[in-house]
PDB file of N, CA and C in Angstrom:
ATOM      1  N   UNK A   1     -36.816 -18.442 -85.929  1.00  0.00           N
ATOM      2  CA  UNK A   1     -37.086 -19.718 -86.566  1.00  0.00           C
ATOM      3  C   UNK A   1     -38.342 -20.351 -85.981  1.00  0.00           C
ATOM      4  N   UNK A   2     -38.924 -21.292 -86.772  1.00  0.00           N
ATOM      5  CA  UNK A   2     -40.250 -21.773 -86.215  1.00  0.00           C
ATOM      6  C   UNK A   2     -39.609 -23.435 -85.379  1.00  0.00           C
ATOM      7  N   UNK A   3     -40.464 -23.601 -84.575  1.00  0.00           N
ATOM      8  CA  UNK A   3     -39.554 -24.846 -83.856  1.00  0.00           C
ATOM      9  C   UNK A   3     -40.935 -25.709 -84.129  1.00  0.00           C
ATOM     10  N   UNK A   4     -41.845 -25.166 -84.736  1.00  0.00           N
ATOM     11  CA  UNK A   4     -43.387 -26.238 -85.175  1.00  0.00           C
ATOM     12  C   UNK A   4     -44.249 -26.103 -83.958  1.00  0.00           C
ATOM     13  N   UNK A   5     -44.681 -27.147 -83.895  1.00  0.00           N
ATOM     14  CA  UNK A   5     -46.442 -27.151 -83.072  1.00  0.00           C
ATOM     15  C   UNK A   5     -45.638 -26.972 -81.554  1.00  0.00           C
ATOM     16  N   UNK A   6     -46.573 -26.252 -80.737  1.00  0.00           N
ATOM     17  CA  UNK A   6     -46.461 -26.588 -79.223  1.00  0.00           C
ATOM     18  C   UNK A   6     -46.830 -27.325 -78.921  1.00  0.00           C
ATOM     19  N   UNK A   7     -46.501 -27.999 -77.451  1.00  0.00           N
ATOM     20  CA  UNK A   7     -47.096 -29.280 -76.424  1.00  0.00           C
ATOM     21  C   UNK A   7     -48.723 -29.114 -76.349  1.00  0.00           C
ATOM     22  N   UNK A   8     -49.208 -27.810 -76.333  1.00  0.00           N
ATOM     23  CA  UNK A   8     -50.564 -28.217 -76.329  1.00  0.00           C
ATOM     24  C   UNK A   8     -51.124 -28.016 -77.964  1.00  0.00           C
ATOM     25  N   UNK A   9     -50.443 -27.804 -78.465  1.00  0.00           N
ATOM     26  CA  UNK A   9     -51.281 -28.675 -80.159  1.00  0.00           C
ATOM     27  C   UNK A   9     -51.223 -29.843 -80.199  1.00  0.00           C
ATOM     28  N   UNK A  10     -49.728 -29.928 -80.262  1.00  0.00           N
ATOM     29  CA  UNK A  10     -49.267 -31.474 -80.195  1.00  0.00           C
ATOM     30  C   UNK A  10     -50.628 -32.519 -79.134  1.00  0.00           C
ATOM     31  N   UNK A  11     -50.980 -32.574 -78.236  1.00  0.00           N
ATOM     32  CA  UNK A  11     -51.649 -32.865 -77.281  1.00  0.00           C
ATOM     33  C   UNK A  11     -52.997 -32.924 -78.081  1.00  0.00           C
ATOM     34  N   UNK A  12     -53.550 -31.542 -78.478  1.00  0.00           N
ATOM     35  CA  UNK A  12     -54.496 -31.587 -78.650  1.00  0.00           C
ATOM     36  C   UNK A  12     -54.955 -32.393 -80.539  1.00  0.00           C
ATOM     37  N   UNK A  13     -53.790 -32.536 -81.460  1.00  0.00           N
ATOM     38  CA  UNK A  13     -53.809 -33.314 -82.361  1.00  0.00           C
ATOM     39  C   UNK A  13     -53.788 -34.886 -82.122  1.00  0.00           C
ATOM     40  N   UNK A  14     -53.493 -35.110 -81.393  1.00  0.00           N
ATOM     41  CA  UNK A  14     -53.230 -36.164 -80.528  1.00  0.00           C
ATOM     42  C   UNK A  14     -54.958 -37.025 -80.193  1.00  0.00           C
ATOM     43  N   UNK A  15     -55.440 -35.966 -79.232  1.00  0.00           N
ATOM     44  CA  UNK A  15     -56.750 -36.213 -78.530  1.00  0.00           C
ATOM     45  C   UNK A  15     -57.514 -36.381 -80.009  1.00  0.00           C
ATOM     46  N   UNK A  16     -57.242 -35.776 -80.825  1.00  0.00           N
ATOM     47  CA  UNK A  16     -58.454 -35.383 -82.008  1.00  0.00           C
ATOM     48  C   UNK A  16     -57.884 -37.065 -82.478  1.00  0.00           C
ATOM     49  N   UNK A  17     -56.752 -37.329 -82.905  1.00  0.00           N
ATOM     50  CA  UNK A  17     -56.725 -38.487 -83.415  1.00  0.00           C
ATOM     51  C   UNK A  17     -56.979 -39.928 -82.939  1.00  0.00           C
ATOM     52  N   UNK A  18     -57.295 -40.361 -81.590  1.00  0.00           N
ATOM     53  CA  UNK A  18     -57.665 -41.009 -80.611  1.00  0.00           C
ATOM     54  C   UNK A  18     -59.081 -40.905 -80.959  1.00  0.00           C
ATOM     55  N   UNK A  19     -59.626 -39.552 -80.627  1.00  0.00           N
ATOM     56  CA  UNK A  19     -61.129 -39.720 -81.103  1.00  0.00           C
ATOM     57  C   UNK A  19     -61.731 -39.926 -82.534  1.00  0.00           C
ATOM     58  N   UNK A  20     -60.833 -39.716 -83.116  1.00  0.00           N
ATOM     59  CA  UNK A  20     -61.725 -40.190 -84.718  1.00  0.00           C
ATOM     60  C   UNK A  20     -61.410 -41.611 -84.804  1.00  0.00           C
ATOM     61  N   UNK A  21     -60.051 -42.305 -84.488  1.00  0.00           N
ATOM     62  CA  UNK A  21     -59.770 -43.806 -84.460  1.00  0.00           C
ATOM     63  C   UNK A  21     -61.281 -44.330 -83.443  1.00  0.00           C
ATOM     64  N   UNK A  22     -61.269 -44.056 -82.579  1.00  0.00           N
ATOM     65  CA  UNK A  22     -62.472 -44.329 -81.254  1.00  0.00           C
ATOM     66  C   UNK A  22     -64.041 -44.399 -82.065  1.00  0.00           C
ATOM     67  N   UNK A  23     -64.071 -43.356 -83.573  1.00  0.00           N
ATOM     68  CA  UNK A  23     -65.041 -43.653 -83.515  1.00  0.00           C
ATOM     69  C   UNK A  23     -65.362 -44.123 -84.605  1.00  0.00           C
ATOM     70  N   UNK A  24     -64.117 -44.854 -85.545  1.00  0.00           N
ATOM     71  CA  UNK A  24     -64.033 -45.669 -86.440  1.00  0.00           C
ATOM     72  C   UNK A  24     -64.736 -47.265 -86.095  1.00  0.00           C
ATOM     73  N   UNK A  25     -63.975 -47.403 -84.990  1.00  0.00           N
ATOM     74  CA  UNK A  25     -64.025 -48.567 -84.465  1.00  0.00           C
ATOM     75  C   UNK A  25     -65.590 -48.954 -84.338  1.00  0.00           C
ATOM     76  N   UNK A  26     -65.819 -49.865 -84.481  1.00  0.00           N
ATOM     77  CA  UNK A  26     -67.669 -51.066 -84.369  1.00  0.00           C
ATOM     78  C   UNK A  26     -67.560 -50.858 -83.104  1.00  0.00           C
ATOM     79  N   UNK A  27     -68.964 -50.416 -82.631  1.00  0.00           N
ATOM     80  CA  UNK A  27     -69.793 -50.797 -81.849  1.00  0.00           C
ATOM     81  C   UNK A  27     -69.110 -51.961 -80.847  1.00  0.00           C
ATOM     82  N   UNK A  28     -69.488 -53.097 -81.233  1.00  0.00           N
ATOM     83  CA  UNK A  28     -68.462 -54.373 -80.499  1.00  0.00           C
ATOM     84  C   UNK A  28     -67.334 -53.812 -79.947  1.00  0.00           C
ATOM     85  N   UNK A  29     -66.304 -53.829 -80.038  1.00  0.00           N
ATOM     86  CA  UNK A  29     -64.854 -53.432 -80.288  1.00  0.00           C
ATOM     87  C   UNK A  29     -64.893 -52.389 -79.149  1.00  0.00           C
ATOM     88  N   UNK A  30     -65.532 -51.412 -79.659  1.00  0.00           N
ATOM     89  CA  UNK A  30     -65.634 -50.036 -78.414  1.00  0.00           C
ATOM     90  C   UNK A  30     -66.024 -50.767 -77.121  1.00  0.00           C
ATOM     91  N   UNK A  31     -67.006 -51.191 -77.069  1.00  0.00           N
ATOM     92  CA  UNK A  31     -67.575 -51.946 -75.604  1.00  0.00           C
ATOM     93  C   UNK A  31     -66.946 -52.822 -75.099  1.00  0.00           C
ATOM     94  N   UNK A  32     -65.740 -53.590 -75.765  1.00  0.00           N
ATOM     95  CA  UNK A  32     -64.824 -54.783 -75.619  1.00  0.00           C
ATOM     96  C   UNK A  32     -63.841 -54.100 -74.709  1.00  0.00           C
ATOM     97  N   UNK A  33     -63.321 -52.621 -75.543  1.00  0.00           N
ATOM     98  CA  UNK A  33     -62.401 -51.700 -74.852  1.00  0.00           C
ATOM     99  C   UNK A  33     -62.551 -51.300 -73.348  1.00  0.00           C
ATOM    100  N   UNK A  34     -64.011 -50.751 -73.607  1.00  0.00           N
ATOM    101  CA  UNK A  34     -64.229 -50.133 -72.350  1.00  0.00           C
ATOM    102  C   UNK A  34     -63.888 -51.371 -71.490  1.00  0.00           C
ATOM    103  N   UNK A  35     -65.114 -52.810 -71.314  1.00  0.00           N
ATOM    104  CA  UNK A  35     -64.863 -53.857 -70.828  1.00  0.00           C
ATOM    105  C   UNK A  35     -63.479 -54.291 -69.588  1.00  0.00           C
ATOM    106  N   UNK A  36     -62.523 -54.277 -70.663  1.00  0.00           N
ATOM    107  CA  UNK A  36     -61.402 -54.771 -70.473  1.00  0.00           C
ATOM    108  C   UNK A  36     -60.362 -53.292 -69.777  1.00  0.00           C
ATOM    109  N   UNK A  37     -60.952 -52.435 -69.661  1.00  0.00           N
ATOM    110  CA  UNK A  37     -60.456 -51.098 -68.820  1.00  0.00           C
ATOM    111  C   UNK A  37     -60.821 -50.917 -67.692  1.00  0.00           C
ATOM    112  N   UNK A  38     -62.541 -51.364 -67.830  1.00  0.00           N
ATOM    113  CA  UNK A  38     -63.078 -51.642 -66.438  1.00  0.00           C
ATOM    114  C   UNK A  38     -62.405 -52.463 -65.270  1.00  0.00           C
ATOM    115  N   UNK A  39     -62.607 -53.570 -66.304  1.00  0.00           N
ATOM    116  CA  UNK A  39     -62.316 -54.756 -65.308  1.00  0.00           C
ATOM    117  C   UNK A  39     -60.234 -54.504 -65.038  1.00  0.00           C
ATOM    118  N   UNK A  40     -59.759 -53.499 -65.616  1.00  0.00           N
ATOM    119  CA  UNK A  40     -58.441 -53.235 -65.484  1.00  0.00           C
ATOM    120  C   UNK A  40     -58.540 -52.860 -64.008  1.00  0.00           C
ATOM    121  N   UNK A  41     -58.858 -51.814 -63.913  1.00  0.00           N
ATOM    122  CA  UNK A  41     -59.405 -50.600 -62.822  1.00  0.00           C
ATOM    123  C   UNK A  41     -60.090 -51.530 -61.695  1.00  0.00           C
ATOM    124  N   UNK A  42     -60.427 -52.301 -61.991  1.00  0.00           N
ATOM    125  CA  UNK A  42     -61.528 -53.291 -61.154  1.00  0.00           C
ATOM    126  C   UNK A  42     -60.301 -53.904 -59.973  1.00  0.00           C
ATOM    127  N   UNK A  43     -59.456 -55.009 -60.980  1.00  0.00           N
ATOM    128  CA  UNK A  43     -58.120 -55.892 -60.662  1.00  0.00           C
ATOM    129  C   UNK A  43     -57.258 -54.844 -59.738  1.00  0.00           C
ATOM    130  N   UNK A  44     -57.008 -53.729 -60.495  1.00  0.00           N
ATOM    131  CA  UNK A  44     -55.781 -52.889 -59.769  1.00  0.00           C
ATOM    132  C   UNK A  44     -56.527 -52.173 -57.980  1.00  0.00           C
ATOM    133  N   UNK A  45     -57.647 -52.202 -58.208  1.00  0.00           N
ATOM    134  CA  UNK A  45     -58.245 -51.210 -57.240  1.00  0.00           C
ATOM    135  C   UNK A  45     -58.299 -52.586 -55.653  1.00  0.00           C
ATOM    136  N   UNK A  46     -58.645 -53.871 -56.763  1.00  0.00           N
ATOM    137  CA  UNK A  46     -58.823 -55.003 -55.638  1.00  0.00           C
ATOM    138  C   UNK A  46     -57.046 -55.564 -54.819  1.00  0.00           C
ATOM    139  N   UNK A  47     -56.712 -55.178 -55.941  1.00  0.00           N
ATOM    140  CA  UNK A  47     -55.067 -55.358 -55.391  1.00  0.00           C
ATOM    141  C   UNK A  47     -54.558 -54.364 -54.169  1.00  0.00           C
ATOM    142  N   UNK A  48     -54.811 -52.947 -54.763  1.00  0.00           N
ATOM    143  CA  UNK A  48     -54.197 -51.902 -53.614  1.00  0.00           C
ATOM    144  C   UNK A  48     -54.778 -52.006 -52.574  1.00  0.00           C
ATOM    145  N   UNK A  49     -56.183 -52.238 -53.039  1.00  0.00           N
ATOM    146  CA  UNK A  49     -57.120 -52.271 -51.214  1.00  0.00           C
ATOM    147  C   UNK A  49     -56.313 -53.506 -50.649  1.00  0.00           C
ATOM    148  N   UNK A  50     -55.787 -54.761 -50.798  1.00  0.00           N
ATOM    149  CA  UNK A  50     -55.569 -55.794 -49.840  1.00  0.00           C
ATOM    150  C   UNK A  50     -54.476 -55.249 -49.551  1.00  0.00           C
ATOM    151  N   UNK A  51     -53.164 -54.616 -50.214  1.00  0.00           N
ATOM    152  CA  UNK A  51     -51.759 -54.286 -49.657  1.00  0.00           C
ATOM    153  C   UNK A  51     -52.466 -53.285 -48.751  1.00  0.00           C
ATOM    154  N   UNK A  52     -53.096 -52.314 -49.007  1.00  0.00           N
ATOM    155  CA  UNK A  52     -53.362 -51.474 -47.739  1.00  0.00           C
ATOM    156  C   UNK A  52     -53.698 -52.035 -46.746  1.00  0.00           C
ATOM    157  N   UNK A  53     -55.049 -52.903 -46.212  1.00  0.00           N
ATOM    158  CA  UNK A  53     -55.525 -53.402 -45.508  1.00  0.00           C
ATOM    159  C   UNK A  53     -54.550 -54.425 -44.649  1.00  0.00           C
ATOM    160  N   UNK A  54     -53.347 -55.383 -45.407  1.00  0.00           N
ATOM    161  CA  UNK A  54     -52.501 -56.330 -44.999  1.00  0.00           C
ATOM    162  C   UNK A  54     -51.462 -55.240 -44.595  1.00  0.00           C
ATOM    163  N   UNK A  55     -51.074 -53.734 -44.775  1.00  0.00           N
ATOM    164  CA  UNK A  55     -49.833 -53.077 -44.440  1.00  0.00           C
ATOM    165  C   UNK A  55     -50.707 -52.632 -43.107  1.00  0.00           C
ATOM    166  N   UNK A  56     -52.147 -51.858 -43.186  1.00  0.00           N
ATOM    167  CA  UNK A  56     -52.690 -51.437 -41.724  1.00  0.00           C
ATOM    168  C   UNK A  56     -52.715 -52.458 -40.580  1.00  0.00           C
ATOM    169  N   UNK A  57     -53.134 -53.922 -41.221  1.00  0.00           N
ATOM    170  CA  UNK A  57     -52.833 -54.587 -39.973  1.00  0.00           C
ATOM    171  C   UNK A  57     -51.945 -54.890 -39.167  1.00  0.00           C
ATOM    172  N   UNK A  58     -50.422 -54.922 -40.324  1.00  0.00           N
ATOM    173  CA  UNK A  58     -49.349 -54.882 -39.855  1.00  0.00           C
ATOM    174  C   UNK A  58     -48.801 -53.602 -39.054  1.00  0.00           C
ATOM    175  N   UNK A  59     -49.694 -52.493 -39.087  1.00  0.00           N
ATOM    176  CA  UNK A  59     -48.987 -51.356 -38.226  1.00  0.00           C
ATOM    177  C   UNK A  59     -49.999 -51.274 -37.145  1.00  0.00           C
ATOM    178  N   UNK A  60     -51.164 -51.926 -37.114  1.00  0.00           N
ATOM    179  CA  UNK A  60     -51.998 -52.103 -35.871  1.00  0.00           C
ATOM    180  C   UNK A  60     -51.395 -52.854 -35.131  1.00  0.00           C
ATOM    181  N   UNK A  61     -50.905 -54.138 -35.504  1.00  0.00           N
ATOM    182  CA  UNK A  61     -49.866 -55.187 -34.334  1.00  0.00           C
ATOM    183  C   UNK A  61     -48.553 -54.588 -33.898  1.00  0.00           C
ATOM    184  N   UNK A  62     -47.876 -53.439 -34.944  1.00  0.00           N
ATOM    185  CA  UNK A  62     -46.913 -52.940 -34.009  1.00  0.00           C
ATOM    186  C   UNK A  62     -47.202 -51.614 -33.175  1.00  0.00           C
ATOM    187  N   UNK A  63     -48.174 -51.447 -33.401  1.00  0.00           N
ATOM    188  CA  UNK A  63     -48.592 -50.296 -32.365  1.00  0.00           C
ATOM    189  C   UNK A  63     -48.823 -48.929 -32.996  1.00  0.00           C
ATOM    190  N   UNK A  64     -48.802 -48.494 -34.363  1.00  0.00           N
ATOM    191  CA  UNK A  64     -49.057 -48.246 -35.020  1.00  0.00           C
ATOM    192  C   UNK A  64     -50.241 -47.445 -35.169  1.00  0.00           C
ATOM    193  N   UNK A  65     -51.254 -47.348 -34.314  1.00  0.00           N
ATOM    194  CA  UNK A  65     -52.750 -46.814 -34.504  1.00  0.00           C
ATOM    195  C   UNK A  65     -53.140 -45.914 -35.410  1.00  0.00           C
ATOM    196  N   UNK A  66     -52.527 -44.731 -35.303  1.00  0.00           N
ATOM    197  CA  UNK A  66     -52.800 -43.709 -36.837  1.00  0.00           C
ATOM    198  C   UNK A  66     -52.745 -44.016 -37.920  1.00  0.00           C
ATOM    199  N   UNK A  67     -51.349 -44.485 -38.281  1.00  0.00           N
ATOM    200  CA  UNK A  67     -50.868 -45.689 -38.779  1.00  0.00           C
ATOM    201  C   UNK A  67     -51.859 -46.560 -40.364  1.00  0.00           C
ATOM    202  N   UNK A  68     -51.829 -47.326 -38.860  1.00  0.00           N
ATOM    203  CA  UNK A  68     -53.324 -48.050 -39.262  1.00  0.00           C
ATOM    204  C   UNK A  68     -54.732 -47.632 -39.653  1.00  0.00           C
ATOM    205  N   UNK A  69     -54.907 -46.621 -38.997  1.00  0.00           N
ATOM    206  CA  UNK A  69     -56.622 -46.478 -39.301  1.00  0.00           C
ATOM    207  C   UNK A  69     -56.530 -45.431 -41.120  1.00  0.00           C
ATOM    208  N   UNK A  70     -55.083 -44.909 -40.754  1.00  0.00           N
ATOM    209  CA  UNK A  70     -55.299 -44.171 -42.328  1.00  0.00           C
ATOM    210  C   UNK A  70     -55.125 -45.219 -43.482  1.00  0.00           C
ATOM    211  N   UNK A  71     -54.532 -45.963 -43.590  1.00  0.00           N
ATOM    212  CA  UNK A  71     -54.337 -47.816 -44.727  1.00  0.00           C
ATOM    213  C   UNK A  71     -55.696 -48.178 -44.247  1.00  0.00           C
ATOM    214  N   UNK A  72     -56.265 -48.167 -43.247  1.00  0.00           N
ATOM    215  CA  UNK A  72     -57.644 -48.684 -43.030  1.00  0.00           C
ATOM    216  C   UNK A  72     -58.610 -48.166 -44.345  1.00  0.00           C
ATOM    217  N   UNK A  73     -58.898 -46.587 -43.760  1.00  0.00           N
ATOM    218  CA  UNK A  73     -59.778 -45.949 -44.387  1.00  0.00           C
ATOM    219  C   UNK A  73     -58.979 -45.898 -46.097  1.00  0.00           C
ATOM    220  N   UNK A  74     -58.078 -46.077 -46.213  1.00  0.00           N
ATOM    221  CA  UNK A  74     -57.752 -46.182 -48.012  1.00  0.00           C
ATOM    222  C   UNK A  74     -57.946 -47.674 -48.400  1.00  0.00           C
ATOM    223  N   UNK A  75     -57.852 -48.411 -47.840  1.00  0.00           N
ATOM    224  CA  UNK A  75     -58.181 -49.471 -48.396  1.00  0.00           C
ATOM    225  C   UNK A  75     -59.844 -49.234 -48.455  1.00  0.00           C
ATOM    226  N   UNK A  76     -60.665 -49.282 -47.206  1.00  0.00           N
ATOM    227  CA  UNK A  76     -61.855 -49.170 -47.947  1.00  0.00           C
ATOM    228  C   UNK A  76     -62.432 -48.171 -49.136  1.00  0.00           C
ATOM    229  N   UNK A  77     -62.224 -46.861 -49.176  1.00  0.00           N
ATOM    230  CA  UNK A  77     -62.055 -46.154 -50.176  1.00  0.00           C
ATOM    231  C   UNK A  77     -61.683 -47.100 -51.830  1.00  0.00           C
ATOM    232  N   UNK A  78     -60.539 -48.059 -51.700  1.00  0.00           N
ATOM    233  CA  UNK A  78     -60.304 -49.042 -52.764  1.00  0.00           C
ATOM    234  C   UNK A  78     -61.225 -49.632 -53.101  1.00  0.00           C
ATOM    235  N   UNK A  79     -61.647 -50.543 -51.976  1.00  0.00           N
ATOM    236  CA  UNK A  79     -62.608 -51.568 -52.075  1.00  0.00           C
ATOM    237  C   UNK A  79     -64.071 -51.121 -52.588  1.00  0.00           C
ATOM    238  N   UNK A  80     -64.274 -49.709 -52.486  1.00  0.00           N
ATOM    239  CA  UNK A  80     -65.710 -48.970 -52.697  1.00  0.00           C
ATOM    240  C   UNK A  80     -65.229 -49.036 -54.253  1.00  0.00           C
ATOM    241  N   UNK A  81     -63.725 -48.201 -54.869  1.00  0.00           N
ATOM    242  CA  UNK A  81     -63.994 -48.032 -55.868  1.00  0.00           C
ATOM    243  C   UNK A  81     -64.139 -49.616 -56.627  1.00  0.00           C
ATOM    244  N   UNK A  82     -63.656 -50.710 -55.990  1.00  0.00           N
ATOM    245  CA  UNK A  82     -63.572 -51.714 -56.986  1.00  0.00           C
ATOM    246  C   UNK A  82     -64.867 -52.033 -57.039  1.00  0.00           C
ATOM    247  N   UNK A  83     -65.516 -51.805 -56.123  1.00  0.00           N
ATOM    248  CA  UNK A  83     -67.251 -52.612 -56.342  1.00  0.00           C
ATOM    249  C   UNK A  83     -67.578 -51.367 -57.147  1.00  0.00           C
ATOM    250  N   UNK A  84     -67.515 -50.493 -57.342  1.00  0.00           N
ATOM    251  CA  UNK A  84     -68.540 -49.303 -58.156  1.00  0.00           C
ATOM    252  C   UNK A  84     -68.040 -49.934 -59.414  1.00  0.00           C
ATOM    253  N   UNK A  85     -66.225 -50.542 -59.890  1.00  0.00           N
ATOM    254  CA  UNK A  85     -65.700 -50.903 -60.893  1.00  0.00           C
ATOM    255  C   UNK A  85     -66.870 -52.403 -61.195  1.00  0.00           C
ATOM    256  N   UNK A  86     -66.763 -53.127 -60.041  1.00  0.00           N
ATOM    257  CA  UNK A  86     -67.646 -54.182 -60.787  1.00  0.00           C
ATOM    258  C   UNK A  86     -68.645 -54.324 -61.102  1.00  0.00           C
ATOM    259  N   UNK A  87     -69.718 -53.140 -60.349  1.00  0.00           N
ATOM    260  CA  UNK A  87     -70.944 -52.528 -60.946  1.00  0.00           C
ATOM    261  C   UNK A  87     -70.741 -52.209 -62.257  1.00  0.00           C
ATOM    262  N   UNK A  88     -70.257 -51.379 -62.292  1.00  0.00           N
ATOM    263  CA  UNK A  88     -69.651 -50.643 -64.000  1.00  0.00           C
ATOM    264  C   UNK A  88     -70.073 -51.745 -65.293  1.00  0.00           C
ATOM    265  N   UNK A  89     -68.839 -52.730 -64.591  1.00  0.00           N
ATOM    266  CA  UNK A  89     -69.142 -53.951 -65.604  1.00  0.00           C
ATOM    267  C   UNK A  89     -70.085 -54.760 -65.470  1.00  0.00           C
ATOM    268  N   UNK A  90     -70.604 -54.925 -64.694  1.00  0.00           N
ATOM    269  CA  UNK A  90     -71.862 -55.938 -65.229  1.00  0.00           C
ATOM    270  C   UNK A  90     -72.873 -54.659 -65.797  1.00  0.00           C
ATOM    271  N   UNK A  91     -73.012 -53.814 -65.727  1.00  0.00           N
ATOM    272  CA  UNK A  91     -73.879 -52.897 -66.656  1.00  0.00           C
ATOM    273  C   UNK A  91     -73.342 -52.870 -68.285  1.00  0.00           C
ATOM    274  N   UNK A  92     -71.862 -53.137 -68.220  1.00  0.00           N
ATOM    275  CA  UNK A  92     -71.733 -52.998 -69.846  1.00  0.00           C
ATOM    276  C   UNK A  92     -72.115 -54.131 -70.473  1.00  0.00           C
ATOM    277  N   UNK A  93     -72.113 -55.432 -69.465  1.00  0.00           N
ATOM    278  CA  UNK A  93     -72.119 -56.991 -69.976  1.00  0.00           C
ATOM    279  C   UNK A  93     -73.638 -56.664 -70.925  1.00  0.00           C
ATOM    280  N   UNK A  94     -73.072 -57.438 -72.136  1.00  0.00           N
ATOM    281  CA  UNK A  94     -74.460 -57.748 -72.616  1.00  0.00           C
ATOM    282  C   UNK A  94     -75.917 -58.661 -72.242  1.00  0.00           C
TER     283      UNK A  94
END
């Protein structure tokens, strides 16, 4: 018996239909998208870096040192990606 499309048709009908909607859409609209994805990525990246940074300090005061310096170095890693994120966007700003 046929059980129909596989996961990667399915998937890949999928992608095809995303991209023809994507390129229906105005000019405006597309850049609004991106915009508001950026600045998604931007928010979430500025969030994880402070829980990291506020959890490393908290394992630097209990003694913690490894601990700490690895939430250290991921939070900055965050903080890099959120500024490359807010670069991003002021390049799309009109």
């Amino acid at each position: 018996m046929d059980e129909g499309p596989g996961r990667l048709q399915r998937l890949a009908g999928l992608a095809l239909t995303l991209a023809l909607l994507w390129l229906t859409l105005p000019e405006h609209q597309r850049q609004l998208i991106l915009m508001r994805a950026v600045r998604a990525v931007q928010v979430a990246a500025h969030r994880a870096a402070r829980r990291e940074g506020d959890a490393g300090m908290g394992d630097e005061l209990a003694g913690r040192g490894g601990d700490a310096a690895r939430r250290y170095t991921a939070a900055y890693a965050l903080a890099r990606a959120r500024d490359r994120a807010g670069a991003t966007l002021d390049r799309l700003r009109p």
